[in-house]
C-alpha atoms as a PDB file:
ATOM      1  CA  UNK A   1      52.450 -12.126 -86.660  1.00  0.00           C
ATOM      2  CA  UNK A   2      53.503 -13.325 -83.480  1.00  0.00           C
ATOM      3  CA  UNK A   3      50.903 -15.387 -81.706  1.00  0.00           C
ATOM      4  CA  UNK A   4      49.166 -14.066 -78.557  1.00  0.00           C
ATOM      5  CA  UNK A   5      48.206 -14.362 -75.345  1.00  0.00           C
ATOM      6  CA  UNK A   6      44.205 -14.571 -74.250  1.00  0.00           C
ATOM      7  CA  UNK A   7      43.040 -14.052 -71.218  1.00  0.00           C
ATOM      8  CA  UNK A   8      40.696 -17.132 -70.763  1.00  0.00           C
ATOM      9  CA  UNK A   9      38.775 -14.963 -67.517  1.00  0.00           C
ATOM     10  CA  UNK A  10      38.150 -11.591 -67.523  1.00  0.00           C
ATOM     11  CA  UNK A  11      34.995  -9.003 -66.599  1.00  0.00           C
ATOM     12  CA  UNK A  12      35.437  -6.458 -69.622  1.00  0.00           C
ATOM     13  CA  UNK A  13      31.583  -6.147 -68.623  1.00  0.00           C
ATOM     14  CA  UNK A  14      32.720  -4.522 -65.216  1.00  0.00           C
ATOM     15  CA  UNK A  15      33.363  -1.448 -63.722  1.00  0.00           C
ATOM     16  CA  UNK A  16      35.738   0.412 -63.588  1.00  0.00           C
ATOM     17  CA  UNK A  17      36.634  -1.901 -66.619  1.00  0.00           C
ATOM     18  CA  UNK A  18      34.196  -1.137 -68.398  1.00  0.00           C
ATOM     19  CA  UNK A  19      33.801   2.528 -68.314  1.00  0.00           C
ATOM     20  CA  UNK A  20      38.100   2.277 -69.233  1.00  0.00           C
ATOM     21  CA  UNK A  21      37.595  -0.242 -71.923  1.00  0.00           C
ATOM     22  CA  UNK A  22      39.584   1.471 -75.000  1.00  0.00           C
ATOM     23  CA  UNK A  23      42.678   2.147 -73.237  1.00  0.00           C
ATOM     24  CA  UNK A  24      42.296  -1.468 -71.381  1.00  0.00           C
ATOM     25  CA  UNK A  25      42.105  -2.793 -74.759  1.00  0.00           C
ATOM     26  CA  UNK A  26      45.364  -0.751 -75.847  1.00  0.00           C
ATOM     27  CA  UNK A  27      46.713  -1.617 -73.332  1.00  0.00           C
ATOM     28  CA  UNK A  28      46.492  -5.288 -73.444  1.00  0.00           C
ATOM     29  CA  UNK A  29      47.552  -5.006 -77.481  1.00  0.00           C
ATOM     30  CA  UNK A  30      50.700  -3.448 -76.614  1.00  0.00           C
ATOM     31  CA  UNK A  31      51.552  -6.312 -73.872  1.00  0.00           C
ATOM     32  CA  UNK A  32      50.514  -8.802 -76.533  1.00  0.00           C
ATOM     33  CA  UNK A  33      47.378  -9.741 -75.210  1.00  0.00           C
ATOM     34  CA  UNK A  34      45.045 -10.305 -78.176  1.00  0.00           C
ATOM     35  CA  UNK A  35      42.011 -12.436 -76.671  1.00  0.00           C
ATOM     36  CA  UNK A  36      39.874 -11.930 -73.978  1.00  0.00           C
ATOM     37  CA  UNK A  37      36.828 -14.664 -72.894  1.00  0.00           C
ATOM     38  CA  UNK A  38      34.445 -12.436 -70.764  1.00  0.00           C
ATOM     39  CA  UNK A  39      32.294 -14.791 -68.733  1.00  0.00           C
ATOM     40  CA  UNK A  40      28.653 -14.248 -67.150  1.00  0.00           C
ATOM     41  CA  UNK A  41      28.237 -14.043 -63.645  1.00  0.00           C
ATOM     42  CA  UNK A  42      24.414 -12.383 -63.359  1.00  0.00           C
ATOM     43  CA  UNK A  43      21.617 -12.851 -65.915  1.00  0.00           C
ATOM     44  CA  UNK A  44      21.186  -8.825 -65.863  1.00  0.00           C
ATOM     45  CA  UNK A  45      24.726  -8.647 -67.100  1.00  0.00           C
ATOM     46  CA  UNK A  46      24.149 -10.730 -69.928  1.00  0.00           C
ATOM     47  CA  UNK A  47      23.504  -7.839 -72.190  1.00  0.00           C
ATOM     48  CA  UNK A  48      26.170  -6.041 -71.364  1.00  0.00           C
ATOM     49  CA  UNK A  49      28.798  -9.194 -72.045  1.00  0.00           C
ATOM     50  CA  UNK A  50      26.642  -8.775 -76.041  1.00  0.00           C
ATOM     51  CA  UNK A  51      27.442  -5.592 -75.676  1.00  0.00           C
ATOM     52  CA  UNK A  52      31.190  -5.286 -75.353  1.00  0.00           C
ATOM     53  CA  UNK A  53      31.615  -8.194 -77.557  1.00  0.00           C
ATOM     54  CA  UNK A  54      29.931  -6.653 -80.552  1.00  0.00           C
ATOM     55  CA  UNK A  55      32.443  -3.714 -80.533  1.00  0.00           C
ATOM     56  CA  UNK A  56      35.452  -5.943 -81.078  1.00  0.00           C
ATOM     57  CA  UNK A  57      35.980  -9.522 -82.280  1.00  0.00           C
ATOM     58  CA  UNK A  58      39.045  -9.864 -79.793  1.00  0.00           C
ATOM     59  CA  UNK A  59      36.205 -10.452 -77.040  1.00  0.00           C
ATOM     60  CA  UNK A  60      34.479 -13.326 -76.585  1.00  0.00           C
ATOM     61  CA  UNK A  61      31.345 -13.939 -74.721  1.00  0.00           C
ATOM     62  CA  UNK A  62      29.967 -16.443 -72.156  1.00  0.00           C
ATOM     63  CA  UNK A  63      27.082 -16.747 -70.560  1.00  0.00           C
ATOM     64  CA  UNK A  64      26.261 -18.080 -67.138  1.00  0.00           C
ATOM     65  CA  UNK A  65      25.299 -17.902 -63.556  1.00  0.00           C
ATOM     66  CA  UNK A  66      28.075 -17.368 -61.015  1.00  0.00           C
ATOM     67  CA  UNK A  67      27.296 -19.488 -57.607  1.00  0.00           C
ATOM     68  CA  UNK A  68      26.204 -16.247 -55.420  1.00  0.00           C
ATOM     69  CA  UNK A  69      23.534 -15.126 -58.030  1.00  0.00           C
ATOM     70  CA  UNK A  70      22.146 -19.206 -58.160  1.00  0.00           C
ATOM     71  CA  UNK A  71      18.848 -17.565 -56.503  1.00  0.00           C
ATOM     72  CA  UNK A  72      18.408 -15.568 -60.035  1.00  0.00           C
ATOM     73  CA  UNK A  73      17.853 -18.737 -62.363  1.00  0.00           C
ATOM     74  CA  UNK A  74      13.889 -19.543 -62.616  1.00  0.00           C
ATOM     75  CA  UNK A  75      12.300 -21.300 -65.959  1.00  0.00           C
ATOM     76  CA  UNK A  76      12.315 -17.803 -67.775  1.00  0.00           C
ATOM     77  CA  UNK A  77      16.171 -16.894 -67.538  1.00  0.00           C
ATOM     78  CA  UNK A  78      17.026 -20.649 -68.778  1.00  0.00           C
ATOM     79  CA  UNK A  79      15.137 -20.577 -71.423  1.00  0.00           C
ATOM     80  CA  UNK A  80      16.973 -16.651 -72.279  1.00  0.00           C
ATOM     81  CA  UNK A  81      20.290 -18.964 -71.221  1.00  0.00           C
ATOM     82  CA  UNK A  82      20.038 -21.821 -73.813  1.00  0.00           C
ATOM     83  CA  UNK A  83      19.141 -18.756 -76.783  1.00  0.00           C
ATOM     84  CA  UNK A  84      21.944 -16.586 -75.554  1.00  0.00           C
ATOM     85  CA  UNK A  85      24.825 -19.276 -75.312  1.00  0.00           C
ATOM     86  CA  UNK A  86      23.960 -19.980 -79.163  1.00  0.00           C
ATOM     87  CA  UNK A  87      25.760 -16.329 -79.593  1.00  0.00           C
ATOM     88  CA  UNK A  88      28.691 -17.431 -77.098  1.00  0.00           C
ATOM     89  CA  UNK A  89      31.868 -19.691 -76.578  1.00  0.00           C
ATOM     90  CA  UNK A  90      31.266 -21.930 -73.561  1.00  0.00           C
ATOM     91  CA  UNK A  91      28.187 -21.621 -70.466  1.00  0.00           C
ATOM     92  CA  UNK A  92      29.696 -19.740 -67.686  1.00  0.00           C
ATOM     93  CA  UNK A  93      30.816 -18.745 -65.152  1.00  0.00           C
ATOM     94  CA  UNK A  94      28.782 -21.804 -63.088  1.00  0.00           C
ATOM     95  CA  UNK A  95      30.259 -24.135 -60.214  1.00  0.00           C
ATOM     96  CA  UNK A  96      30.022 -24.397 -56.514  1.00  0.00           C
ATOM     97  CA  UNK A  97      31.104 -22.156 -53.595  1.00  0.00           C
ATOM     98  CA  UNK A  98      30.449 -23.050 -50.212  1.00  0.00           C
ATOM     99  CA  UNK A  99      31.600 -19.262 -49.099  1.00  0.00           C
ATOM    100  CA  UNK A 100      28.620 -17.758 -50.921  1.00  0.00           C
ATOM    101  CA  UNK A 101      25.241 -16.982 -49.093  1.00  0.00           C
ATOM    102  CA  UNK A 102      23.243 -19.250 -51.459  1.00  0.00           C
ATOM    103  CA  UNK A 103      22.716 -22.464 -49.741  1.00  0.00           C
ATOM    104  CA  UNK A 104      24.512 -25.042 -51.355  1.00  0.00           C
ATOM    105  CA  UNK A 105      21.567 -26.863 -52.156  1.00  0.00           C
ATOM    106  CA  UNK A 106      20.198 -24.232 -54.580  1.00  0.00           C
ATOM    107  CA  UNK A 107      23.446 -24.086 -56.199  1.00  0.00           C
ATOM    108  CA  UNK A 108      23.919 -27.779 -57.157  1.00  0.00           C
ATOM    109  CA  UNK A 109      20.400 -27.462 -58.832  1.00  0.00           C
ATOM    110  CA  UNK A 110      21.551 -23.779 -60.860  1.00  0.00           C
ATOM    111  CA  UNK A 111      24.758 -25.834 -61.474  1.00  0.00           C
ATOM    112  CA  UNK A 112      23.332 -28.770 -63.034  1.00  0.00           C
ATOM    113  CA  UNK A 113      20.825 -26.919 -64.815  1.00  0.00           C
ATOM    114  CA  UNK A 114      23.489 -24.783 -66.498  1.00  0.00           C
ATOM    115  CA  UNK A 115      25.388 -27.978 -67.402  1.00  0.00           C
ATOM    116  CA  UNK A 116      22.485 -29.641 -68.935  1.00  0.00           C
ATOM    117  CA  UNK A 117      22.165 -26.374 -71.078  1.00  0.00           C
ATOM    118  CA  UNK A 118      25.855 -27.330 -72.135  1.00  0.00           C
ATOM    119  CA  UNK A 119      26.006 -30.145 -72.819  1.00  0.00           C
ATOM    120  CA  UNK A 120      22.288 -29.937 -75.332  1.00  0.00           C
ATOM    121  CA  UNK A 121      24.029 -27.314 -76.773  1.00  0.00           C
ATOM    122  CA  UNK A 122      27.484 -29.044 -77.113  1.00  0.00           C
ATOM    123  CA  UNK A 123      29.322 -25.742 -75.308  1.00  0.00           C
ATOM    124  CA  UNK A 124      32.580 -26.165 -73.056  1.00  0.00           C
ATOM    125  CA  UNK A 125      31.824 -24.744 -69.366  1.00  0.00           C
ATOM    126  CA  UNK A 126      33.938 -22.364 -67.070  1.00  0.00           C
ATOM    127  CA  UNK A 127      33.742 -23.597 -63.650  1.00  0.00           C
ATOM    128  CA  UNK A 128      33.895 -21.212 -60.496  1.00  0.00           C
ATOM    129  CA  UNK A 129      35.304 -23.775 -57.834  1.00  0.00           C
ATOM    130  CA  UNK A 130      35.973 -23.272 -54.476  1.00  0.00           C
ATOM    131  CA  UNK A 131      36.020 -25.474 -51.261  1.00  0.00           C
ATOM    132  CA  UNK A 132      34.101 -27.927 -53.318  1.00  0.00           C
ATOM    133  CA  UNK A 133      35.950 -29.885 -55.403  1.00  0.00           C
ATOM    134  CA  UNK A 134      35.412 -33.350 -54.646  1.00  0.00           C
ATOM    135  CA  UNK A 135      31.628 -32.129 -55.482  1.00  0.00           C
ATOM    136  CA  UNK A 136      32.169 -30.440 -58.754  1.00  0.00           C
ATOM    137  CA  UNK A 137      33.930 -33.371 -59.658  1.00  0.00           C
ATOM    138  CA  UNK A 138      30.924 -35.803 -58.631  1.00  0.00           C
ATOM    139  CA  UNK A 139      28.591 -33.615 -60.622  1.00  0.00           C
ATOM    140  CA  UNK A 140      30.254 -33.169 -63.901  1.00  0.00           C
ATOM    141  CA  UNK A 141      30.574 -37.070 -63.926  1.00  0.00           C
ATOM    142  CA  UNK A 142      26.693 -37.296 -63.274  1.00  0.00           C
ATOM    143  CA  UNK A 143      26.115 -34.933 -65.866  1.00  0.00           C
ATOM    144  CA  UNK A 144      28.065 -36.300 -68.567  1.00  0.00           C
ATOM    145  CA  UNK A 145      30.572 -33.154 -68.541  1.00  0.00           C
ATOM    146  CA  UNK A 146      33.290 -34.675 -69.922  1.00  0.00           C
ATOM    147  CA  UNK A 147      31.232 -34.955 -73.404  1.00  0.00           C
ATOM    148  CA  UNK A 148      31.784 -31.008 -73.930  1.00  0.00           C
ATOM    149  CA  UNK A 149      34.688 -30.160 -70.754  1.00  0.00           C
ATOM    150  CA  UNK A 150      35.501 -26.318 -70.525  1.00  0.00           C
ATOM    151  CA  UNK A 151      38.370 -24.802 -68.068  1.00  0.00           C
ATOM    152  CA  UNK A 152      38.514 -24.837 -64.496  1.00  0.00           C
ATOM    153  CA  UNK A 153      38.681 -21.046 -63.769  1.00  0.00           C
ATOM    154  CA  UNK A 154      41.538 -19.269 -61.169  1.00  0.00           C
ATOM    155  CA  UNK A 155      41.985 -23.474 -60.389  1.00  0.00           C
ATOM    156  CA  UNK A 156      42.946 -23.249 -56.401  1.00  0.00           C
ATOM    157  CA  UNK A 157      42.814 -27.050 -55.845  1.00  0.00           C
ATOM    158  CA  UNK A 158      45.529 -29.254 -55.378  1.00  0.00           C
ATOM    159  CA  UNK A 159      47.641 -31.190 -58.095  1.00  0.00           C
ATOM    160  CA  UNK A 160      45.392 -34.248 -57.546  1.00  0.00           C
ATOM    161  CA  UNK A 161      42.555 -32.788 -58.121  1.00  0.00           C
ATOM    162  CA  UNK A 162      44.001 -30.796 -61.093  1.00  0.00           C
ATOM    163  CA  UNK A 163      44.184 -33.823 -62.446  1.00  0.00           C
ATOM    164  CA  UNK A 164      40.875 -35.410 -61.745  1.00  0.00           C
ATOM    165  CA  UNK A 165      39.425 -32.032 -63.943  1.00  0.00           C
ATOM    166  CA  UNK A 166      42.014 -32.793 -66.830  1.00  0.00           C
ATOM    167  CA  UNK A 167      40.496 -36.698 -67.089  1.00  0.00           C
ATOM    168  CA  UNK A 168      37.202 -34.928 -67.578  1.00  0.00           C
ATOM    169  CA  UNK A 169      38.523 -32.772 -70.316  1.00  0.00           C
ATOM    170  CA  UNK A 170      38.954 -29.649 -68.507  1.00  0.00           C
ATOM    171  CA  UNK A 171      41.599 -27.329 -68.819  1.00  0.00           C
ATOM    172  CA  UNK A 172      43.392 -25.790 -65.648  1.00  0.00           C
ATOM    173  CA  UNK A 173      43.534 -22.183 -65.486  1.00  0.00           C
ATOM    174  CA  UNK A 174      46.530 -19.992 -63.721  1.00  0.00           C
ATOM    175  CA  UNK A 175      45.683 -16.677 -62.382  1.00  0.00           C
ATOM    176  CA  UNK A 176      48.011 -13.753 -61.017  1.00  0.00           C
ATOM    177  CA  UNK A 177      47.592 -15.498 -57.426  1.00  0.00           C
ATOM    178  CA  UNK A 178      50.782 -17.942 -58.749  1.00  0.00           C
ATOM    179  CA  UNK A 179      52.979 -14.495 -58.599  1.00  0.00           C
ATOM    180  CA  UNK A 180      51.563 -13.585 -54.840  1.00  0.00           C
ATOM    181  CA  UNK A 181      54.361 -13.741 -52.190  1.00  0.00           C
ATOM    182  CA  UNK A 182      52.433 -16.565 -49.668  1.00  0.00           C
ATOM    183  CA  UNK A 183      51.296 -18.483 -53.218  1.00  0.00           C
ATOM    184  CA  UNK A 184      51.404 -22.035 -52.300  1.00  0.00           C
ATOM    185  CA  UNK A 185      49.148 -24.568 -54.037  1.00  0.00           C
ATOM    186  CA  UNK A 186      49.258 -22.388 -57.697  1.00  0.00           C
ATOM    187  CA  UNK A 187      52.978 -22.783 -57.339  1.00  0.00           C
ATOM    188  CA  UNK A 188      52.855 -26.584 -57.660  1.00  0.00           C
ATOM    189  CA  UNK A 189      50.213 -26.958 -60.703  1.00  0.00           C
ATOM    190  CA  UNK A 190      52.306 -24.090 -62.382  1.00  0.00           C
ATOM    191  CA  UNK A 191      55.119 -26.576 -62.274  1.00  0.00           C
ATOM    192  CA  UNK A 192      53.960 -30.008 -62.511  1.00  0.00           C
ATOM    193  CA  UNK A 193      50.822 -29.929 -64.341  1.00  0.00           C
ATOM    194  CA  UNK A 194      51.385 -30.942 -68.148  1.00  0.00           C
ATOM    195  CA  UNK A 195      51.758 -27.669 -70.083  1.00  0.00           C
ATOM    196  CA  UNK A 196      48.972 -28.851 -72.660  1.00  0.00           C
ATOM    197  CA  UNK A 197      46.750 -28.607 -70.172  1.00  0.00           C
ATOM    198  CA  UNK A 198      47.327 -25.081 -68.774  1.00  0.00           C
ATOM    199  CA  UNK A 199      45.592 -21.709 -69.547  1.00  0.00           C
ATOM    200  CA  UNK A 200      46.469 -18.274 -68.171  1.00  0.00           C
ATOM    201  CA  UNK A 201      43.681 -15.881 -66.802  1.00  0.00           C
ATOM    202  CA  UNK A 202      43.619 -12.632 -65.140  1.00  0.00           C
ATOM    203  CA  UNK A 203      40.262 -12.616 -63.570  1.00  0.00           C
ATOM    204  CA  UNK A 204      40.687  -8.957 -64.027  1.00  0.00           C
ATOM    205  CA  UNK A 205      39.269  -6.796 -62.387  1.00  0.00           C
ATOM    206  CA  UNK A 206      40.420  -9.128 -59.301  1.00  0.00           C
ATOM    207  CA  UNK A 207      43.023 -10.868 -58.696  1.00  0.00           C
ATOM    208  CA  UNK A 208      45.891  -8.775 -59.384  1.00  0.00           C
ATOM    209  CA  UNK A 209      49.198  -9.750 -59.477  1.00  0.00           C
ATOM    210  CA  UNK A 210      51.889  -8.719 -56.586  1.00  0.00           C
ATOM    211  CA  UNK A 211      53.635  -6.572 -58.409  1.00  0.00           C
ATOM    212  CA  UNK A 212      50.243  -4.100 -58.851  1.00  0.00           C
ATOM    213  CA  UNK A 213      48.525  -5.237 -55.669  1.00  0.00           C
ATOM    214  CA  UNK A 214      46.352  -2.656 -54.047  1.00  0.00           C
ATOM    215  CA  UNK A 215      44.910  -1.634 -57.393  1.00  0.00           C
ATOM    216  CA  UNK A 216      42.328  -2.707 -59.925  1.00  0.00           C
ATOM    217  CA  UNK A 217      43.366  -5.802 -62.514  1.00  0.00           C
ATOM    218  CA  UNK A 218      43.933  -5.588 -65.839  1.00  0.00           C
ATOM    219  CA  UNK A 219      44.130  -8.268 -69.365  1.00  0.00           C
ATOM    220  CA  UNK A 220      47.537  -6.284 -69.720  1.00  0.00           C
ATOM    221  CA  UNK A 221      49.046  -7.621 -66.527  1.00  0.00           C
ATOM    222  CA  UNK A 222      48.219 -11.106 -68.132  1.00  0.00           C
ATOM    223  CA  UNK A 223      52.316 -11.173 -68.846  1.00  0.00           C
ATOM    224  CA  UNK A 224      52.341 -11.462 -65.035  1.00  0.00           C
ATOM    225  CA  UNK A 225      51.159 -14.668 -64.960  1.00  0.00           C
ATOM    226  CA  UNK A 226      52.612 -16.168 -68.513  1.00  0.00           C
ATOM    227  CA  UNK A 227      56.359 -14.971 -67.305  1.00  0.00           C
ATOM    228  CA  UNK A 228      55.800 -16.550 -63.642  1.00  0.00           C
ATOM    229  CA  UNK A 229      55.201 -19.227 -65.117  1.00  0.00           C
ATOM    230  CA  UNK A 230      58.008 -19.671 -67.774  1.00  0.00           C
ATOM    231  CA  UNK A 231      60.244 -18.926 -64.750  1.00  0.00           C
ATOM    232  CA  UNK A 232      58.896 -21.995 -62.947  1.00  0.00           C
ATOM    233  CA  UNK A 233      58.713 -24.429 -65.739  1.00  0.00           C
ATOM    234  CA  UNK A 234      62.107 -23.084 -66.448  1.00  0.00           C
ATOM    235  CA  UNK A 235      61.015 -22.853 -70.367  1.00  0.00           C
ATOM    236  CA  UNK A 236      60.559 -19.445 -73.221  1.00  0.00           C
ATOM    237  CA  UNK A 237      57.737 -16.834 -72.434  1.00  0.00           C
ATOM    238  CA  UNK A 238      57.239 -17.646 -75.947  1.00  0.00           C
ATOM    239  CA  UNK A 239      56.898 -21.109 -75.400  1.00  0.00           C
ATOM    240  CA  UNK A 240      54.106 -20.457 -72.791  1.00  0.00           C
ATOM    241  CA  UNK A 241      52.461 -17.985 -74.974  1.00  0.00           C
ATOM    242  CA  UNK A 242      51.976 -20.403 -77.782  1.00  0.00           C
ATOM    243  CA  UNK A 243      51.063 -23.599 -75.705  1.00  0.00           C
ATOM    244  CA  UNK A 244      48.502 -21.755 -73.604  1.00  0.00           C
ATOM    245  CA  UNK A 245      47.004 -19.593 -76.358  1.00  0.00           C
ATOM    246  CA  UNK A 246      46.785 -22.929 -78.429  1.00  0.00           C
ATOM    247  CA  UNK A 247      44.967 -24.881 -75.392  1.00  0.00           C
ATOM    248  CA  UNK A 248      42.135 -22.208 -75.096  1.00  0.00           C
ATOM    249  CA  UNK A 249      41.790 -22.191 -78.488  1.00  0.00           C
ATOM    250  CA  UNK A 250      41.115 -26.334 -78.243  1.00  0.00           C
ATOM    251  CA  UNK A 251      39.073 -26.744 -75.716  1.00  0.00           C
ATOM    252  CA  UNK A 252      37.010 -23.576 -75.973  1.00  0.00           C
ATOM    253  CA  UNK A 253      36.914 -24.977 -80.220  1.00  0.00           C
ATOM    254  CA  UNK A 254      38.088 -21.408 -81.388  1.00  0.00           C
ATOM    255  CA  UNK A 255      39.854 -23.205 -84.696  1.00  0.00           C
ATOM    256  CA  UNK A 256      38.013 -21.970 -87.348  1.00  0.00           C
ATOM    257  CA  UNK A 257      35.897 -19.287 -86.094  1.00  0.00           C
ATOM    258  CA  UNK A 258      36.013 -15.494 -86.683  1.00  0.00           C
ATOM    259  CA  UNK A 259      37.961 -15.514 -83.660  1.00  0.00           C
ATOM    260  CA  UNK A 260      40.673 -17.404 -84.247  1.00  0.00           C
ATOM    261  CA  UNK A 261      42.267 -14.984 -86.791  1.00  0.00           C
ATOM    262  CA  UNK A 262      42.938 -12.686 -83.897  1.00  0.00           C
ATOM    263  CA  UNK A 263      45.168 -14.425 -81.649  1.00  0.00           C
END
């Protein structure tokens, strides 16, 4: 069987996802999209992440708190956190956003928290970064990140930065925004980042790629993405395929698992 891709980011979880899910699935199959990580972004969502996943080994759950929900994490949902993420594939999605209405303050502290739970558990982390990556960076250092690393989800840094994440053991992801017309930054990491350390994404429901803007995202539309980027690296679709699919599997330590037979 040819190999896969998997879409390291996507809310299966969500609506109108969710309420679509077996032709979104089909869908995906027939583009040749065979894994999909569904990452946490509210502790009430939780069971519905359990949910989806136990219908179909292709999906994969996380479990985390997404920067605008920090003001949900008290002493009872960590302690559900650190028993959930025994079920799951990395802690996430966690990480800093200046843009939300949580002060950033309270973030840093549901961040860390969420790291520590990581790292005790030895689980890779999916980082929601924006505006703040000089911070992120400082944190995961102080935490001792780099002892389980994770993927830096829908990465909209720069290339130096991109490579501050990759010293740290973090993977950069590549989301449809690399086939928008005014893409700038994604562009350059899509190019000159090492392919080894590159990971596609949808971020489906958002993000969608130009081609289908002004609708809903998909995991299909995931061939977006891989065949922007073959054209920029100038290299195979399959080539992209295999390298990325073979990177998530690494660093999110699919090798072995039920999982892996999938892809």
């Amino acid at each position: 069987m040819t190999i896969g891709l998997i879409d390291s980011h996507c809310h299966l979880d969500l609506e109108p996802l969710h309420s679509l899910l077996p032709d979104i699935m089909r869908e995906a199959a027939a583009a040749g999209v065979r894994g999909f990580i569904v990452p946490g972004v509210h502790p009430d969502g939780w069971g519905g992440i359990m949910a989806v996943a136990a219908q179909d080994a292709r999906i994969i759950p996380a479990y985390g708190i997404h920067p605008m929900h920090a003001g949900t994490l008290n002493d009872h949902v960590l302690v559900r956190l650190s028993k959930l993420a025994v079920g799951g594939i990395a802690i996430g999605e966690t990480g800093l956003d200046p843009s939300c209405a949580v002060p950033l303050e309270q973030q840093e502290r549901v961040f860390r928290e969420q790291l520590r739970v990581a790292v005790t558990l030895q689980l890779p982390v999916l980082i929601h970064c924006r505006q703040a990556f000089q911070r992120v960076v400082t944190i995961l250092r102080e935490e001792r990140a780099d002892r389980v690393g994770g993927i830096m989800h829908a990465f909209s840094g720069s290339l130096e930065m991109a490579r501050e994440f990759i010293r740290l053991g973090f993977a950069i992801s590549i989301s449809g925004t690399v086939t928008w017309n005014n893409a700038v930054k994604p562009l350059r990491i899509a190019r000159e980042i090492p392919l080894e350390h590159l990971v596609l994404e949808t971020d489906a429901p958002d993000m969608t790629p130009e081609r289908f803007r002004g609708t809903f995202n998909r995991p299909a539309w995931l061939t977006e993405t891989a065949l922007r980027v073959a054209v920029l690296r100038d290299i195979g679709l399959d080539e992209v395929t295999s390298v990325t699919t073979s990177n998530v599997i690494r660093v999110l330590r699919l090798e072995g698992t039920a999982h892996e037979a999938v892809f």
